[in-house]
N, C-alpha and C. Protein backbone atom coordinates (compact mmCIF):
# COMPACT_ATOMS: atom_id res chain seq x y z
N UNK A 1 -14.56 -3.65 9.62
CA UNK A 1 -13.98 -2.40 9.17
C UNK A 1 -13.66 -2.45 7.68
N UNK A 2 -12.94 -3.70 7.11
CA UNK A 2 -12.40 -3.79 5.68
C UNK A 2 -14.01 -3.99 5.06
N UNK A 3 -15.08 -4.38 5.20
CA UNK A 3 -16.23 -4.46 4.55
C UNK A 3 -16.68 -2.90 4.28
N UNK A 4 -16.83 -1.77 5.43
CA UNK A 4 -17.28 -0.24 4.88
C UNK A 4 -16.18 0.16 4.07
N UNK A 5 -15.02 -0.11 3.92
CA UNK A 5 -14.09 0.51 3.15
C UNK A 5 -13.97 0.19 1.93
N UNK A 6 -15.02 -1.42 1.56
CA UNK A 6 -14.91 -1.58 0.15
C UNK A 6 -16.17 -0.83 -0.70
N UNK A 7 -16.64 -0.46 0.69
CA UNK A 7 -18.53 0.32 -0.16
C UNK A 7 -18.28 1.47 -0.51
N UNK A 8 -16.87 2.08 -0.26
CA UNK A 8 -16.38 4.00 -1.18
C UNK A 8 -15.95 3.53 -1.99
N UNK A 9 -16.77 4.39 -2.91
CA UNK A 9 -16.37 4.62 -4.60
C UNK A 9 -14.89 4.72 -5.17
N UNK A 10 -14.82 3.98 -6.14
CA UNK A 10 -13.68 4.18 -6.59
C UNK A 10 -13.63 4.66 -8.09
N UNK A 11 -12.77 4.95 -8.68
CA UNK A 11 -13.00 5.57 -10.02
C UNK A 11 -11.49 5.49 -10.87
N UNK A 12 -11.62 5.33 -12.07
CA UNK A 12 -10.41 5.52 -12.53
C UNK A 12 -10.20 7.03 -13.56
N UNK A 13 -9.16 7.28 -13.74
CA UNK A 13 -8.45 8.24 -14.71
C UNK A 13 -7.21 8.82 -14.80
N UNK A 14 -7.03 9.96 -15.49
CA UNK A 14 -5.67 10.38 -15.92
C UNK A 14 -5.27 11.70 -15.12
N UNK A 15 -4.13 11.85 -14.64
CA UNK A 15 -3.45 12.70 -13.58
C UNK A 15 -3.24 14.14 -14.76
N UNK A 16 -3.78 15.23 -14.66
CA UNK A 16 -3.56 16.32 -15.14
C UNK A 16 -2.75 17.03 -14.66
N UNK A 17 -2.80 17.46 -13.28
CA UNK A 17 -1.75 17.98 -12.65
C UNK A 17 -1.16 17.50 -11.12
N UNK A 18 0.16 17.44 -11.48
CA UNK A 18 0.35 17.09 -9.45
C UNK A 18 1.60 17.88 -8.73
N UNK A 19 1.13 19.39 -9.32
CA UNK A 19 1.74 21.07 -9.06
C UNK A 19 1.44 20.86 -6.62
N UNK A 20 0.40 20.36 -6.67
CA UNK A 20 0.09 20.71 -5.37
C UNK A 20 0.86 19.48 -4.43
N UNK A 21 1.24 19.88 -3.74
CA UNK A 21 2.21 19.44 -2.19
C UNK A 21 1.32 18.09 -1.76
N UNK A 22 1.61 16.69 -2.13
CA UNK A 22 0.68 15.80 -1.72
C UNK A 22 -0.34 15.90 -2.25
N UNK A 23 -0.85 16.19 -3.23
CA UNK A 23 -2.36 16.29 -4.24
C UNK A 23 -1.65 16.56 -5.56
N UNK A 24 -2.91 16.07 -6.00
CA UNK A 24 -2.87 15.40 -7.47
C UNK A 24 -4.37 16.47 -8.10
N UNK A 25 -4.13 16.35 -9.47
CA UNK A 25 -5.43 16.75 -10.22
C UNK A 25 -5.99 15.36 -10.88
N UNK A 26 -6.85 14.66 -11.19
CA UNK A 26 -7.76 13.34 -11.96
C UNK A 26 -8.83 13.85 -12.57
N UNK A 27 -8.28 13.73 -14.09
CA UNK A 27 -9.13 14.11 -14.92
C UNK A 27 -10.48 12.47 -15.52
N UNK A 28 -11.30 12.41 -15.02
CA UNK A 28 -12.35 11.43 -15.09
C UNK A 28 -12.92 11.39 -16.56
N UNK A 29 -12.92 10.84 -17.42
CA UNK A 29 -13.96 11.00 -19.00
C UNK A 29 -14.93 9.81 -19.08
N UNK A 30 -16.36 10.11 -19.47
CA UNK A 30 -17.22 9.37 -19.18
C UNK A 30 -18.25 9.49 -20.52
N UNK A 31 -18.69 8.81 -21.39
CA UNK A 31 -19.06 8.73 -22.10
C UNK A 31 -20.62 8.67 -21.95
N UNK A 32 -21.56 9.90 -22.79
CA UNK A 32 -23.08 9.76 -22.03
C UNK A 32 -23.75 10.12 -23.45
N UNK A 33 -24.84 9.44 -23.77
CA UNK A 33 -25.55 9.54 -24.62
C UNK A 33 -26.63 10.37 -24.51
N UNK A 34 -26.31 11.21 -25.98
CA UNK A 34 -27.48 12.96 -25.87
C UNK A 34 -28.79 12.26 -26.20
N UNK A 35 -29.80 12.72 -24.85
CA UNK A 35 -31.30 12.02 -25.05
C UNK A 35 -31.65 12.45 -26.39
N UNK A 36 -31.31 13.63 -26.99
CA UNK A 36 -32.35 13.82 -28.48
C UNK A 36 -31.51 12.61 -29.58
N UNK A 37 -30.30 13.40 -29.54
CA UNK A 37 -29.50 13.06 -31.26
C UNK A 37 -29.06 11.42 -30.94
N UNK A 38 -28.95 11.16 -29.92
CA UNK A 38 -28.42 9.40 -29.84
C UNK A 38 -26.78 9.67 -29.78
N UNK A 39 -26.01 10.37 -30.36
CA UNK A 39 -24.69 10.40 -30.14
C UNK A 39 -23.66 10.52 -28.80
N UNK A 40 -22.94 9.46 -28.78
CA UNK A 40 -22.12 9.26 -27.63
C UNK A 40 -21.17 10.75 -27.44
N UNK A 41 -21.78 11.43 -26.29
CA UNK A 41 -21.06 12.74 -25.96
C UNK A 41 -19.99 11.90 -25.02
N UNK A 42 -18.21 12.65 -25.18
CA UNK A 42 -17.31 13.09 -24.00
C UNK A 42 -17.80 14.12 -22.74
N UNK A 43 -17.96 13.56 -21.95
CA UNK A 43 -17.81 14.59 -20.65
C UNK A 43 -17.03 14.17 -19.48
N UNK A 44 -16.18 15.28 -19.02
CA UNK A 44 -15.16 14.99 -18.66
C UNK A 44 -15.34 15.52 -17.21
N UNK A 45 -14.65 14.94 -15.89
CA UNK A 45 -15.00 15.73 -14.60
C UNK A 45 -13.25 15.86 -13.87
N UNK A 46 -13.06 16.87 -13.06
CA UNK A 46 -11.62 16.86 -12.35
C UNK A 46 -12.15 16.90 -11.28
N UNK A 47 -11.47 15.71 -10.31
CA UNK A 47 -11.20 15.44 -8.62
C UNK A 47 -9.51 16.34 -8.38
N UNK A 48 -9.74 16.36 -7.35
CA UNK A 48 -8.56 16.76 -6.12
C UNK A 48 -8.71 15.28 -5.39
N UNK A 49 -7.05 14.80 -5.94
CA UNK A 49 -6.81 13.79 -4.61
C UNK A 49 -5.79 13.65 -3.76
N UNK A 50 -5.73 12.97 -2.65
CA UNK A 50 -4.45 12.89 -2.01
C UNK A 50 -3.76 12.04 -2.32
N UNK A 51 -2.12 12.78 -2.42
CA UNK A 51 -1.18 11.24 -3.18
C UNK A 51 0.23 11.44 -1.75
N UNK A 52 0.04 10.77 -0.83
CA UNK A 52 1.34 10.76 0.07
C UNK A 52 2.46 10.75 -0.09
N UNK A 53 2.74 9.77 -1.34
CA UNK A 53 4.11 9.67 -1.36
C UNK A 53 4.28 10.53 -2.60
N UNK A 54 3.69 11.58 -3.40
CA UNK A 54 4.03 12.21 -4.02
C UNK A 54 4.85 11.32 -5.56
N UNK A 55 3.52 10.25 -5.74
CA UNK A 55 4.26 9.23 -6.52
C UNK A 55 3.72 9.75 -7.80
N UNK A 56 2.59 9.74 -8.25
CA UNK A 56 1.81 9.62 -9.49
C UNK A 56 2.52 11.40 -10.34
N UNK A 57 2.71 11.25 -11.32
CA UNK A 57 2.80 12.24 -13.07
C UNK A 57 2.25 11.76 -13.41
N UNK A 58 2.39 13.47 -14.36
CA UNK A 58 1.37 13.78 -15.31
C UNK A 58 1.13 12.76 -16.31
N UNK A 59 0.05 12.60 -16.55
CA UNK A 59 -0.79 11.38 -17.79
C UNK A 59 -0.51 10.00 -17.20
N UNK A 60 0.03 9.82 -15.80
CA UNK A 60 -0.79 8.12 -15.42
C UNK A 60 -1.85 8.12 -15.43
N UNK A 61 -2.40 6.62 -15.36
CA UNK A 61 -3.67 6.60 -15.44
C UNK A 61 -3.76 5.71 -14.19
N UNK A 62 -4.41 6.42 -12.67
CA UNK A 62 -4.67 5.97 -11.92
C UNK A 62 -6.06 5.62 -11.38
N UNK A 63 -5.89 4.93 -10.00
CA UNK A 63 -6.87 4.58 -9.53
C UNK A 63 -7.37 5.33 -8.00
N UNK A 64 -8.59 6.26 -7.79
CA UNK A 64 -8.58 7.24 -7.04
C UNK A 64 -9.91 6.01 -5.91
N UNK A 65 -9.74 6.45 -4.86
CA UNK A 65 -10.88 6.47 -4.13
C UNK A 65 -11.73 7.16 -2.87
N UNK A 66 -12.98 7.26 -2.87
CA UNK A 66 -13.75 8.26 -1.84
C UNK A 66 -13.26 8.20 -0.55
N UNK A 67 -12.83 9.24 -0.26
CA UNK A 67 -12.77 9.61 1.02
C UNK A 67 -12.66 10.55 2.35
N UNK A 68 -12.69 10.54 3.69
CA UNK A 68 -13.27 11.49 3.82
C UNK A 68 -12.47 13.12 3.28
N UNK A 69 -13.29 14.45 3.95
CA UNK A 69 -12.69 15.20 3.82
C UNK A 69 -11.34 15.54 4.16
N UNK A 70 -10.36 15.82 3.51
CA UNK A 70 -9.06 15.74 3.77
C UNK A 70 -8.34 17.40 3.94
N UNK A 71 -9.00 18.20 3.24
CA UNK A 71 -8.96 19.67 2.75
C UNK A 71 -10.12 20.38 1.90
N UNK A 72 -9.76 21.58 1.82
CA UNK A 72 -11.28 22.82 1.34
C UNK A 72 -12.13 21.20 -0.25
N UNK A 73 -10.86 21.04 -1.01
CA UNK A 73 -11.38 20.64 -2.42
C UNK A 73 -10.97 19.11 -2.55
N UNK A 74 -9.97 18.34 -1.32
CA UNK A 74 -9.75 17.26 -1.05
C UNK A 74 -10.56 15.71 -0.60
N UNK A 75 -11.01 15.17 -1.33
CA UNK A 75 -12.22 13.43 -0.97
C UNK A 75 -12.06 12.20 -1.54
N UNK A 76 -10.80 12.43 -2.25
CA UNK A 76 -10.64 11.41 -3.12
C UNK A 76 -8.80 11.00 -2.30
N UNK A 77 -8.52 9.93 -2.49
CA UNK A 77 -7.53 9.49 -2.55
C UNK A 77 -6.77 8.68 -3.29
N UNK A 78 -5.62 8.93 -3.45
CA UNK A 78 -4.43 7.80 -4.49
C UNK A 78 -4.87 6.36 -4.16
N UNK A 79 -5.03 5.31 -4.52
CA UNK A 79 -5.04 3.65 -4.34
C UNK A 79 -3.89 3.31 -5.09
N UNK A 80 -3.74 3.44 -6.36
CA UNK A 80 -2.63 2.97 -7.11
C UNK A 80 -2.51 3.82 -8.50
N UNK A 81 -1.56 3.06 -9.28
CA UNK A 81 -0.75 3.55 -10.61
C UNK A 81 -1.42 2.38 -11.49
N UNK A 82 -2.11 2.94 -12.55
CA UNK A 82 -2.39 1.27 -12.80
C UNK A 82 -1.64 1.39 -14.32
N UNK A 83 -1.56 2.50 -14.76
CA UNK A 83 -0.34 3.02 -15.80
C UNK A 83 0.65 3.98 -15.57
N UNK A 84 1.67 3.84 -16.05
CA UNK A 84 2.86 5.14 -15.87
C UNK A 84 2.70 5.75 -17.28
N UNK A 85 3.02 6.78 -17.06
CA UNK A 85 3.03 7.53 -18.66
C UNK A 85 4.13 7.44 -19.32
N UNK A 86 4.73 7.56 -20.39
CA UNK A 86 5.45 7.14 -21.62
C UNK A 86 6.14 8.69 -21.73
């Protein structure tokens, strides 16, 4: 059982909003190089995750991972805090 649970994705980033009842907003930034010009573009993606204990604010930088459907916009879940914000 602990072997399929290490094969969902995990991802890190920064908590934008956590307005929703047990969910969080995770703002993801990923750095991708434009095939013409060569320059390292920002692109940025937002998850919906579940946070139980209603632990993580705004601008930690946590650690989310895949899972199943939880709600309409819900697949990701809280793992940890791996920063608190300042």
């Amino acid at each position: 059982m602990e072997e399929t649970r290490n094969l969902r994705r995990t991802i890190q980033g920064v908590v934008t909003s956590n307005k929703m009842e047990k969910g969080i907003t995770v703002t993801v930034e990923r750095k991708v190089k434009h095939p013409k010009y060569g320059k390292f573009v920002k692109k940025s993606k937002k998850y919906h995750a579940h946070d139980e204990s209603n632990d993580a604010n705004v601008g930690d930088v946590v650690r989310i991972m895949e899972t199943r459907p939880l709600s309409k916009l819900k697949r990701w879940r809280l793992v940890d805090i791996i920063e608190r914000a300042k």
